[in-house]
Protein backbone atom coordinates (compact mmCIF):
# COMPACT_ATOMS: atom_id res chain seq x y z
CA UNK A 1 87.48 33.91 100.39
CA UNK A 2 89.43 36.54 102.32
CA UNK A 3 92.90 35.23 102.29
CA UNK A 4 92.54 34.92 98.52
CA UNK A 5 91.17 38.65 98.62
CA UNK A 6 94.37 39.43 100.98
CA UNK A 7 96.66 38.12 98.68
CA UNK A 8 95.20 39.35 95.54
CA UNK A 9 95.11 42.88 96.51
CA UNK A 10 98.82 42.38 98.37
CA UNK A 11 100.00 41.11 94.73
CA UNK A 12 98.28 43.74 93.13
CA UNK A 13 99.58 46.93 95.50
CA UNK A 14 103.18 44.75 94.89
CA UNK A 15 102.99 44.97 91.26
CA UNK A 16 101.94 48.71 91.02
CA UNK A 17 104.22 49.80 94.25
CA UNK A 18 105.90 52.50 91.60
CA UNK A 19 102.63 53.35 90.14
CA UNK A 20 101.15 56.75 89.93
CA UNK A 21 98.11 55.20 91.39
CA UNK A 22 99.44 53.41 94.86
CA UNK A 23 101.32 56.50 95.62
CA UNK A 24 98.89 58.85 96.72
CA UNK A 25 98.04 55.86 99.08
CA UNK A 26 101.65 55.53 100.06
CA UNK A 27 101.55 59.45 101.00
CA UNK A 28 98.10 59.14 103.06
CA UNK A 29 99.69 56.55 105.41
CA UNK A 30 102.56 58.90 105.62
CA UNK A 31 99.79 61.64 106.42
CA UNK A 32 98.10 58.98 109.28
CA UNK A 33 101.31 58.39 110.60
CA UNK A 34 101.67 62.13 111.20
CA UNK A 35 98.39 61.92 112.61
CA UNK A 36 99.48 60.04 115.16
CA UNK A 37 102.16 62.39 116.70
CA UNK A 38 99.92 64.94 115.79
CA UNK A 39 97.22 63.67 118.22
CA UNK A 40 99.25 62.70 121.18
CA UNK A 41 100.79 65.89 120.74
CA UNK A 42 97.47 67.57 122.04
CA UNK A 43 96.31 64.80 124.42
CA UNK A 44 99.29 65.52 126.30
CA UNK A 45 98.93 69.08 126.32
CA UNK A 46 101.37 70.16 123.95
CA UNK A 47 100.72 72.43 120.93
CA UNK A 48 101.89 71.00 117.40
CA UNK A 49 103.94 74.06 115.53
CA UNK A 50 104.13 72.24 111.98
CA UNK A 51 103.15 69.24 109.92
CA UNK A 52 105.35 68.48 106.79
CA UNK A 53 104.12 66.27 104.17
CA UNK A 54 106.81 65.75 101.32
CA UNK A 55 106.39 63.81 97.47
CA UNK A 56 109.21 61.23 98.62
CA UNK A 57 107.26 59.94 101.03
CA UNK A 58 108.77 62.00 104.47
CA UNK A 59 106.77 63.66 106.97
CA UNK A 60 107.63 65.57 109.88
CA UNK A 61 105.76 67.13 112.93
CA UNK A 62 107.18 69.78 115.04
CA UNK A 63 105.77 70.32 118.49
CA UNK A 64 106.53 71.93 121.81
CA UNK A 65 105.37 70.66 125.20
CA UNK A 66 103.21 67.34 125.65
CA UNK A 67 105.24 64.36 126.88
CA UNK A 68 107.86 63.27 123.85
CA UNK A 69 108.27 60.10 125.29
CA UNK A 70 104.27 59.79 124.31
CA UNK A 71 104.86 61.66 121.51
CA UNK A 72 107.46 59.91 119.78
CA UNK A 73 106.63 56.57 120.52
CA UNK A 74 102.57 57.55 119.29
């Protein structure tokens, strides 16, 4: 049942890793990784400055205040 499901789609996401279609996928858990600093950022009181999204896969987020230990370990 689900741990043939889990390895199915696992196999399938392996196969197609280079695909057109897994790599907008690939670049939304690049965005919800973002996300993450992004959100601490605020919760600590800090003020994000710039989110960077980039076709290779990078992101960045630029902030100023909040607690950066928080931040970068969010």
């Amino acid at each position: 049942g689900k741990i043939i499901g889990t390895i199915l789609t696992g196999s399938l996401l392996l196969f197609f890793w280079d695909s057109g279609f897994v790599k907008p996928i690939r670049i939304l858990v690049v965005f919800f990784h973002e996300m993450g600093h992004v959100i601490m950022t605020v919760v600590t009181g800090g003020r994000v400055v710039e989110l960077g999204l980039n076709h290779m896969e990078g992101g960045h987020t630029l902030s100023m205040g909040g607690n950066r230990f928080l931040i970068l370990n969010a």
